[in-house]
Protein backbone atom coordinates (compact mmCIF):
# COMPACT_ATOMS: atom_id res chain seq x y z
CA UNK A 1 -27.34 -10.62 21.02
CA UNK A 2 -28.59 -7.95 22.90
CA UNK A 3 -28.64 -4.39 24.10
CA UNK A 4 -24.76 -5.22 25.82
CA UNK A 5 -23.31 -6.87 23.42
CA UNK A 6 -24.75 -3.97 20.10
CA UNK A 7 -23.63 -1.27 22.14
CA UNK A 8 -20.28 -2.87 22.88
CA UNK A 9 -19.50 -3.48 19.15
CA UNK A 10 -20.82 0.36 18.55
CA UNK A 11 -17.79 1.17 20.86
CA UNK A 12 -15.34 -0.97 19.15
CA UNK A 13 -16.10 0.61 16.49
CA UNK A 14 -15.58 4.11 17.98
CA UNK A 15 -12.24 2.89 19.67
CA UNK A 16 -10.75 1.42 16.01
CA UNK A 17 -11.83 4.82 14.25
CA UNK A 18 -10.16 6.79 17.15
CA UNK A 19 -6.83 4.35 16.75
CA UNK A 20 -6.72 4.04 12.77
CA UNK A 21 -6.79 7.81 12.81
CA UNK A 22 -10.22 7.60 10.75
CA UNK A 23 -12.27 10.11 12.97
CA UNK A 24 -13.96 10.49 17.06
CA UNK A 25 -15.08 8.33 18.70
CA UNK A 26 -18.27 7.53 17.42
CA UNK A 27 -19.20 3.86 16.41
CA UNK A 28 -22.90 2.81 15.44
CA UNK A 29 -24.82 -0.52 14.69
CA UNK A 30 -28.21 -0.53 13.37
CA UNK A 31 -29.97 -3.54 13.74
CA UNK A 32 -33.43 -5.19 13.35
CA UNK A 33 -35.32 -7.98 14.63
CA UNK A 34 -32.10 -8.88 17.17
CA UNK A 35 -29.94 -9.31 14.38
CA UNK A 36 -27.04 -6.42 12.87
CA UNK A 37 -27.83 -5.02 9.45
CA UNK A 38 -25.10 -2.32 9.13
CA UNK A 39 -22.32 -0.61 11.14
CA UNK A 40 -20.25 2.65 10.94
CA UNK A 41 -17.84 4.57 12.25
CA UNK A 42 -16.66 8.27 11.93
CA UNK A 43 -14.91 9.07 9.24
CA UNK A 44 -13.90 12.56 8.70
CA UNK A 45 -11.15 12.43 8.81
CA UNK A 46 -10.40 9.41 6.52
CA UNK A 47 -12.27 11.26 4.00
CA UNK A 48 -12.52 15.02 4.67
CA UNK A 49 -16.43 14.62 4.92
CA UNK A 50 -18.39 16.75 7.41
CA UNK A 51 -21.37 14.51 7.40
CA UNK A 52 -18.91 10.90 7.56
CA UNK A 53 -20.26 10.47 10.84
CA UNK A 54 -21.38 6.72 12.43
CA UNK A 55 -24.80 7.39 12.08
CA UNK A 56 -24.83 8.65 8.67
CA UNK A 57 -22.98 5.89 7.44
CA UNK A 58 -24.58 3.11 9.16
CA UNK A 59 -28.12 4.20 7.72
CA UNK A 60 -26.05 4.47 4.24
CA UNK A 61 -24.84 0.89 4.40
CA UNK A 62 -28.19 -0.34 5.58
CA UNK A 63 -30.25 1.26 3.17
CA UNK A 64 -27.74 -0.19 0.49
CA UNK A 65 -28.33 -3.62 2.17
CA UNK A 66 -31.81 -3.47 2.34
CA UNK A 67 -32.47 -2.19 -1.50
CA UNK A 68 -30.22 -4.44 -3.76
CA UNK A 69 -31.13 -2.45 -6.57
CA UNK A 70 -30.35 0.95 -5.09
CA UNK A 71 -29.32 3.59 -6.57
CA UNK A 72 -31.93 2.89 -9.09
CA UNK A 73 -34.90 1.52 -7.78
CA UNK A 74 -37.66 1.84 -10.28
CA UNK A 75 -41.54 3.48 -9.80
CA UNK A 76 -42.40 -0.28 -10.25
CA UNK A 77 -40.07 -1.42 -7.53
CA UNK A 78 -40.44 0.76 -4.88
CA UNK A 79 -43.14 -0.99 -2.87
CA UNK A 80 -40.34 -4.12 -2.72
CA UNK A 81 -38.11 -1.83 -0.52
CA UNK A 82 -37.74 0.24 2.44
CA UNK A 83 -39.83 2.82 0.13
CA UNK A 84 -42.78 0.07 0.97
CA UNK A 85 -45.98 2.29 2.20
CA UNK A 86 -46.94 1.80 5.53
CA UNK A 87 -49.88 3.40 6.91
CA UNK A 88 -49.22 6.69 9.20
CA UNK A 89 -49.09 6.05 12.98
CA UNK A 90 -51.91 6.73 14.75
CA UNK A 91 -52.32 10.06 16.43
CA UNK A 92 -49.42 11.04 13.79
CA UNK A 93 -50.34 14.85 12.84
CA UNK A 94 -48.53 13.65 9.32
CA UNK A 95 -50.99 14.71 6.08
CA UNK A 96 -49.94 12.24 4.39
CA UNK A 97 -51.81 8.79 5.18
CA UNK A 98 -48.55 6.71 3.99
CA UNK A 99 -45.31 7.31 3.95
CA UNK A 100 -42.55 4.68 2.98
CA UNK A 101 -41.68 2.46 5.71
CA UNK A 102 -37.63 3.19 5.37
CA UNK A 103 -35.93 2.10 8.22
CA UNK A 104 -38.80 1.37 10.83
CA UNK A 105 -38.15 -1.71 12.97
CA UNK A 106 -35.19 -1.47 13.60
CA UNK A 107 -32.48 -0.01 16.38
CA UNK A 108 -29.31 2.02 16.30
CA UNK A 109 -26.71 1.84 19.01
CA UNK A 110 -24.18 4.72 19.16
CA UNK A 111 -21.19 4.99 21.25
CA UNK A 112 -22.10 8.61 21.97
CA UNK A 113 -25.66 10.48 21.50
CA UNK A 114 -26.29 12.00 18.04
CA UNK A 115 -25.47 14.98 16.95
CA UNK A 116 -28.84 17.27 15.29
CA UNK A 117 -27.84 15.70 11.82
CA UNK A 118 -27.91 12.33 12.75
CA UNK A 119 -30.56 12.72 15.08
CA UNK A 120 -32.60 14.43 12.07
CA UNK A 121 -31.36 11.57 9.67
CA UNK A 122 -32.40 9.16 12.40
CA UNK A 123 -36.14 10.70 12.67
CA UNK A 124 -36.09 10.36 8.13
CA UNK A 125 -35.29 7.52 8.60
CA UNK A 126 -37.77 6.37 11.05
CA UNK A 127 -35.67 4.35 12.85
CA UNK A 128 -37.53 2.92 15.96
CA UNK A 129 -35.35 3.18 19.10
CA UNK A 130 -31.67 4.73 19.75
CA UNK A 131 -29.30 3.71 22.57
CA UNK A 132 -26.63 5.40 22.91
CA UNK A 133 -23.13 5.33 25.99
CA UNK A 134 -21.98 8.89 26.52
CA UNK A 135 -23.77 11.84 26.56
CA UNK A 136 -23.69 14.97 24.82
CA UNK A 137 -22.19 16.28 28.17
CA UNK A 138 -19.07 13.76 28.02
CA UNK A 139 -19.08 14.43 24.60
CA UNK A 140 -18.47 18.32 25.06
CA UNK A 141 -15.62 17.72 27.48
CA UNK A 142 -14.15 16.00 24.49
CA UNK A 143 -13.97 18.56 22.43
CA UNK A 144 -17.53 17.90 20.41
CA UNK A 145 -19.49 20.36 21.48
CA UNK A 146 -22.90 19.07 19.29
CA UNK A 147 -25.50 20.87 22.35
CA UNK A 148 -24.86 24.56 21.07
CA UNK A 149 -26.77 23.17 17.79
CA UNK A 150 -29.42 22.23 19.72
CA UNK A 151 -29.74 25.50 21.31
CA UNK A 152 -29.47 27.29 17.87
CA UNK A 153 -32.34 25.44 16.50
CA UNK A 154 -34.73 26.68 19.25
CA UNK A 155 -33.71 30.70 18.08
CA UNK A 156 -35.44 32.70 15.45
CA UNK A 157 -33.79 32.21 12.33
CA UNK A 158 -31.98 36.15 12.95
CA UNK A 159 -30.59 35.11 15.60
CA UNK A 160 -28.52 32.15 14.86
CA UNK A 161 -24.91 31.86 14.92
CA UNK A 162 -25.60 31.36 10.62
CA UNK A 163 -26.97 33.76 8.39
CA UNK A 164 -30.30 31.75 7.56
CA UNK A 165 -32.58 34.08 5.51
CA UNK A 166 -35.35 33.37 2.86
CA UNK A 167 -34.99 34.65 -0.73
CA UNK A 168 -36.81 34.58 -3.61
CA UNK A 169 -39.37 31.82 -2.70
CA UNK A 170 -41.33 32.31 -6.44
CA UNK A 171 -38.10 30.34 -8.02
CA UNK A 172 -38.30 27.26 -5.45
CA UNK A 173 -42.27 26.97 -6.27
CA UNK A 174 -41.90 25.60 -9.35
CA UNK A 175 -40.25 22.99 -8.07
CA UNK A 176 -42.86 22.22 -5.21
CA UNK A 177 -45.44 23.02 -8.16
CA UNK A 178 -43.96 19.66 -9.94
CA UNK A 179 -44.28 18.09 -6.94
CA UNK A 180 -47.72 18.73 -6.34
CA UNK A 181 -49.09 18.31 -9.62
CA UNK A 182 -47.14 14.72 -9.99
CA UNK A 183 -49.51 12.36 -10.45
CA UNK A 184 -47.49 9.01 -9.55
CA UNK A 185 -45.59 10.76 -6.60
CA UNK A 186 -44.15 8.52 -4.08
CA UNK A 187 -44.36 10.17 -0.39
CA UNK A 188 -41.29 9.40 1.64
């Protein structure tokens, strides 16, 4: 299979969410090494979840593929799964000089581009290449108007269309304190 015939099934997808009444118009297929590994399709309306999107629950479904044990993948497991290490790219401005390997090597095809979630859960995930049909364009004369996001991230945080503010940031060090000081840490 190939670039046609993954972005076709991302589509069909899209078109059976649209008819069962499940969500838009959004289908996606994640694959790796030519073959598929998971597919999605919105769903917010079949469950009432803002963040049921194709994307989302493509990398959901693969991630469940690719770690049988998950949700509970032990400290002494994690190197047998997409939490593997792999050494930081080269020229990557990353700290960190591994990170787990998650999703990398593999492709997502998406009937429509990504909204900034799944484009952010795309980049954590460190999937390698996205295709997607329609753009966000087409997509805004649909009635999903994802670009405005886009735009929103690029303002200071006091001027976004949400209140984003910073409080009390002594309480959320302790957290990044145990963090830190965690001596078996895995970076992800």
């Amino acid at each position: 299979m190939g670039h046609k015939e993954f972005l076709a099934e991302a589509v069909r997808l899209a078109t059976e969410s649209v008819v069962k009444g499940w969500g838009g118009p959004f289908g996606a297929v994640l694959t790796r090494d030519g073959e598929i590994v998971a597919t999605g399709q919105n769903r917010v309306l079949l469950t009432g979840d803002p963040t049921a999107h194709a994307e989302m629950e493509t990398i959901r479904k693969a991630i469940q593929r690719l770690n049988p044990a998950a949700p509970s993948i032990s400290p002494e497991h994690q190197n047998e799964s997409t939490l593997e290490y792999v050494p930081r790219p080269e020229g990557s401005p990353d700290p960190v000089p591994e990170r787990a390997k998650m999703l990398q090597g593999c492709s997502i095809y998406i009937s429509g581009a990504p909204c900034p979630m799944c484009m952010s859960a795309i980049y954590w995930s460190r999937i390698d290449n996205v295709y997607y049909s329609c753009d966000l364009t087409a997509t805004r004369e649909i009635g999903f108007d994802d670009s405005f996001q886009y735009e929103d991230f690029q303002r200071p945080l006091d001027q976004r269309r949400i209140h984003v503010e910073q409080i009390l940031p002594e309480l959320g060090a302790e957290a990044y304190e145990a963090w830190t000081h965690k001596a078996d840490r895995h970076a992800y």
